[in-house]
C-alpha atoms as a PDB file:
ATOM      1  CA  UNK A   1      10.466   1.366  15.940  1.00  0.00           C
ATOM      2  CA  UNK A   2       7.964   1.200  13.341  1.00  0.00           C
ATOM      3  CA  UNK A   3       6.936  -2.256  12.208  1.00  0.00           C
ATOM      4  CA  UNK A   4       4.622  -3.208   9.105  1.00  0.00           C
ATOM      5  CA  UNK A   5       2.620  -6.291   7.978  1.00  0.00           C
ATOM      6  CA  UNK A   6       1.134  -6.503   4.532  1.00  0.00           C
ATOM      7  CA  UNK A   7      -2.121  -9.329   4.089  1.00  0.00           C
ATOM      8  CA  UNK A   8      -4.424  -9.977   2.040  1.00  0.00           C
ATOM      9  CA  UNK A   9      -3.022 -10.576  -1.664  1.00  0.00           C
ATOM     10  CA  UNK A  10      -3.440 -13.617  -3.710  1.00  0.00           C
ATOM     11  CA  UNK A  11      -4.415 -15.336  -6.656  1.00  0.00           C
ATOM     12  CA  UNK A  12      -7.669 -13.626  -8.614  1.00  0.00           C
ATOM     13  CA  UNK A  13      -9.250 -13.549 -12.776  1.00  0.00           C
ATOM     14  CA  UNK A  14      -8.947 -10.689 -14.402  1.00  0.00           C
ATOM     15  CA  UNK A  15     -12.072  -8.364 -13.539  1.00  0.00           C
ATOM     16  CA  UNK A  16     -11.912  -9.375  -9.622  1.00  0.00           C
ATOM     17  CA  UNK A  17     -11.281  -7.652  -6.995  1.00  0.00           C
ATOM     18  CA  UNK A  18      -8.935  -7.791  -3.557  1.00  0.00           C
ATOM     19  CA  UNK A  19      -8.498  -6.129  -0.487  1.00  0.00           C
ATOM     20  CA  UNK A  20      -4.761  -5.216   0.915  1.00  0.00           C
ATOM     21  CA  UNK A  21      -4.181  -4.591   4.054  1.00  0.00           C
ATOM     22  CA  UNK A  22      -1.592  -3.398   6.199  1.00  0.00           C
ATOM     23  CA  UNK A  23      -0.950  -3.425  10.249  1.00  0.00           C
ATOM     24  CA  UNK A  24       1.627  -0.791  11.389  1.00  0.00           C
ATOM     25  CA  UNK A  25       2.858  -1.003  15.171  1.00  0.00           C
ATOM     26  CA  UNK A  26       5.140   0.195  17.425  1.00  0.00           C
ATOM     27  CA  UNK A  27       5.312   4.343  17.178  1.00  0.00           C
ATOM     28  CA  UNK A  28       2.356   4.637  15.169  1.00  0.00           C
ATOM     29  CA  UNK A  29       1.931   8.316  15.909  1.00  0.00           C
ATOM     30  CA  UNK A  30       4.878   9.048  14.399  1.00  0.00           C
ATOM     31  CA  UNK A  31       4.381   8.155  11.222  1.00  0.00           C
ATOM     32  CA  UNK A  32       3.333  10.988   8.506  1.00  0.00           C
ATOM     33  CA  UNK A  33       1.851   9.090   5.812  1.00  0.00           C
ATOM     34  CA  UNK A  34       1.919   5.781   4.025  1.00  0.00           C
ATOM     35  CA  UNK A  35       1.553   4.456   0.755  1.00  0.00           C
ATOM     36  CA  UNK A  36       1.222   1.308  -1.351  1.00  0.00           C
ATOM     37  CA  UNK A  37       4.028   0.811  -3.968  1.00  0.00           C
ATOM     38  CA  UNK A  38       4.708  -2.704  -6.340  1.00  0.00           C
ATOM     39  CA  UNK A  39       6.770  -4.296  -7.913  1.00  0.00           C
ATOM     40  CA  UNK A  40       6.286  -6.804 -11.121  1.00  0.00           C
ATOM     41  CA  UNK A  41       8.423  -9.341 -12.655  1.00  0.00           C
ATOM     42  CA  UNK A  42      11.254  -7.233 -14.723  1.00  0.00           C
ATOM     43  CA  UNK A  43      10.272  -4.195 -13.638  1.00  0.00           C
ATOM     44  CA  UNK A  44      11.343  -1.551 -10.851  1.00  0.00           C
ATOM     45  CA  UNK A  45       9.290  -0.883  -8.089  1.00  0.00           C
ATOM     46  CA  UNK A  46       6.828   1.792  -8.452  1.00  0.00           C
ATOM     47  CA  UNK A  47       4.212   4.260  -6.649  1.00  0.00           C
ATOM     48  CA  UNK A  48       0.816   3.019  -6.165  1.00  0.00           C
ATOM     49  CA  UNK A  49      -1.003   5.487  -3.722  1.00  0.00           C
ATOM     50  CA  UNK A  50      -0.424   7.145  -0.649  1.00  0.00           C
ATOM     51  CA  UNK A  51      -2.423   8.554   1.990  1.00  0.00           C
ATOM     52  CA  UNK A  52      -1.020  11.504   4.134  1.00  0.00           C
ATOM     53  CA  UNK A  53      -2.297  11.756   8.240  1.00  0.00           C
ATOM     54  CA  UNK A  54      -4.826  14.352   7.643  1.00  0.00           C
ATOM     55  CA  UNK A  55      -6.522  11.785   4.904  1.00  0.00           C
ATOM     56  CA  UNK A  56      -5.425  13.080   1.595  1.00  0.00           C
ATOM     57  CA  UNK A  57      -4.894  10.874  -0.698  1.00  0.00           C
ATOM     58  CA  UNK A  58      -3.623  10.135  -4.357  1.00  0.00           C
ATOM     59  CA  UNK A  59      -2.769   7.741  -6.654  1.00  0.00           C
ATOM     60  CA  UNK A  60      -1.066   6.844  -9.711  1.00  0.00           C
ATOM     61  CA  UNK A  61      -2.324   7.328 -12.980  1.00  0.00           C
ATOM     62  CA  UNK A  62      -2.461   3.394 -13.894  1.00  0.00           C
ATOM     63  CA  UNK A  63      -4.850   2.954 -10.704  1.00  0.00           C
ATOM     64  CA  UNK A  64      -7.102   5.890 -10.556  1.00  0.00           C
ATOM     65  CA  UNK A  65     -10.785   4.789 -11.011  1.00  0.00           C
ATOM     66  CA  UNK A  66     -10.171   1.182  -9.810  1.00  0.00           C
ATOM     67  CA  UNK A  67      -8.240   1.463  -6.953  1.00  0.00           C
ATOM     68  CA  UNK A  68      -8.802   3.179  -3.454  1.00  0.00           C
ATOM     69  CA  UNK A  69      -6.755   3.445  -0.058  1.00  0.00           C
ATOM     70  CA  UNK A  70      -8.350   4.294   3.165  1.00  0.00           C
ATOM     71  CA  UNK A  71      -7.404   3.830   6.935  1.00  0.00           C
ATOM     72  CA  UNK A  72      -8.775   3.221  10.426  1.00  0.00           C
ATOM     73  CA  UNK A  73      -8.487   6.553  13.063  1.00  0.00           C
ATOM     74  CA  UNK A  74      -5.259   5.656  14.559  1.00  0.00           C
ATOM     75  CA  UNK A  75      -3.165   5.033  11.013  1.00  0.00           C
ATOM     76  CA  UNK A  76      -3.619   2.014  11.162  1.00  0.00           C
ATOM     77  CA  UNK A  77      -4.335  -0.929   9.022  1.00  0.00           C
ATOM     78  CA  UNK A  78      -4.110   1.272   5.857  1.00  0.00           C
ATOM     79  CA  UNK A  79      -6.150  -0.535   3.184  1.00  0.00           C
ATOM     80  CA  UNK A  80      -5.855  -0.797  -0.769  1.00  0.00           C
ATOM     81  CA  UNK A  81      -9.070  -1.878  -2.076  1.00  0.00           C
ATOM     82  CA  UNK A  82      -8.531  -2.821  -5.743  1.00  0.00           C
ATOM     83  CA  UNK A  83     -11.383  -3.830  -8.384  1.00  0.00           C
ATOM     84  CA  UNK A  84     -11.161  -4.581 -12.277  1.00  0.00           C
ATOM     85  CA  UNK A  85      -8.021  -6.217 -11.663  1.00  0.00           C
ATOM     86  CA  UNK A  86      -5.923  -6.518 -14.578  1.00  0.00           C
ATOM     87  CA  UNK A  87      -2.866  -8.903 -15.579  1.00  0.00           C
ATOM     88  CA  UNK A  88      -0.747  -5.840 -15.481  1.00  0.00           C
ATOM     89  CA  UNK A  89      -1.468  -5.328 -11.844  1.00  0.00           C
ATOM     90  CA  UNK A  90       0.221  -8.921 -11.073  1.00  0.00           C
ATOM     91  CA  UNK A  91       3.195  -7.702  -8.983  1.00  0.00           C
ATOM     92  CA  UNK A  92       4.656  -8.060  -5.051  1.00  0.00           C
ATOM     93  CA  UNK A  93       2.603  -5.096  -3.284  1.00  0.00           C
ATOM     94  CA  UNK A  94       4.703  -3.255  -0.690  1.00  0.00           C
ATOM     95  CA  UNK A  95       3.211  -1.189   2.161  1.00  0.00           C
ATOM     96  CA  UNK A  96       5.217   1.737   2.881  1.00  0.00           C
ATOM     97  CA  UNK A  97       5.415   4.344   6.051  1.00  0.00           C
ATOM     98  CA  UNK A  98       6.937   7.757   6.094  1.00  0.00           C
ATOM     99  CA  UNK A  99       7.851   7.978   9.775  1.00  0.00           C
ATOM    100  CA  UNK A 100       9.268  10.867  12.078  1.00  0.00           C
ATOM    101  CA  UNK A 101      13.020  10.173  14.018  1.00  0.00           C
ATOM    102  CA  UNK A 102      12.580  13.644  15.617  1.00  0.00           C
ATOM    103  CA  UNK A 103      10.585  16.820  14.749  1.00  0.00           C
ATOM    104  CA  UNK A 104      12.028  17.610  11.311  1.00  0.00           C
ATOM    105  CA  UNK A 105      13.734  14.115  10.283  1.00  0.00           C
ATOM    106  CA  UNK A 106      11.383  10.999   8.708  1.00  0.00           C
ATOM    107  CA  UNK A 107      12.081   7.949   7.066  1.00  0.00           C
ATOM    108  CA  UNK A 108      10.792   5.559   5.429  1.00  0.00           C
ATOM    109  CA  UNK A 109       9.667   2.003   6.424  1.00  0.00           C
ATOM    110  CA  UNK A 110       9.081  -1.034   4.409  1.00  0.00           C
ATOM    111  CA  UNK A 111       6.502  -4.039   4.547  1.00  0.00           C
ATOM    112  CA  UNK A 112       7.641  -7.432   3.521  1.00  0.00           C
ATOM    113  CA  UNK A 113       5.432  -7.268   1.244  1.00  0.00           C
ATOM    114  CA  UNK A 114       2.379  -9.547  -0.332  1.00  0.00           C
ATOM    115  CA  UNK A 115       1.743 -11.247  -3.956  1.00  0.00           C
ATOM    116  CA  UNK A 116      -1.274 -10.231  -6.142  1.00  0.00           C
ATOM    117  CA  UNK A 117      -1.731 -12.397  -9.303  1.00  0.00           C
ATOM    118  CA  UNK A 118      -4.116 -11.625 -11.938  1.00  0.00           C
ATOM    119  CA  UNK A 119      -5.035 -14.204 -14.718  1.00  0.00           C
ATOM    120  CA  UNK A 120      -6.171 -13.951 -17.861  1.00  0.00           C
END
């Protein structure tokens, strides 16, 4: 019931920036937080940053200073702004939502996800 939509990657030199965005709908109020996770070439997906409903935030260590998630009032679009790209950060970027079924139950929702390439 929860549907997501990931925009905004593409093809930027090392040092640049990009903005990620990405459009949850359907029960929106039901979702607790959401995050940004990736996934390079070789390698298993991994944790980005997340942002919980009351705006808390935090990030992984390989981001923090250069990277920054936000969101509008209603949960929705959840951004990942990301400056001083790197090569390393060259990976499919997957928006993720941790969404209530009932009052103690959530699970989590996936993003098709978007491509971010960095050259050197």
């Amino acid at each position: 019931q929860v549907q997501l939509v990931e925009s905004g990657g593409g093809l930027v030199l090392a040092g640049g920036s990009l903005r990620l965005s990405c459009a949850a709908s359907g029960n929106i109020f039901s979702i607790n937080a959401m995050g940004w996770y990736r996934q390079a070439p070789g390698n298993k997906r991994e944790w980005v940053a997340s942002i919980t409903s009351g705006g808390s935030t935090n990030y992984a260590d390989s981001v923090k200073g250069r990277f920054t998630i936000s969101r509008d009032n209603a949960r929705t679009p959840v951004y990942l702004q990301m400056n001083s790209l790197k090569p390393e950060d060259t990976a499919v970027y997957y928006c993720a939502a941790e969404a209530f079924t009932d009052s103690y139950t959530t699970k989590e929702i996936w993003g098709q996800g978007t491509q971010v390439t960095v050259s050197s």
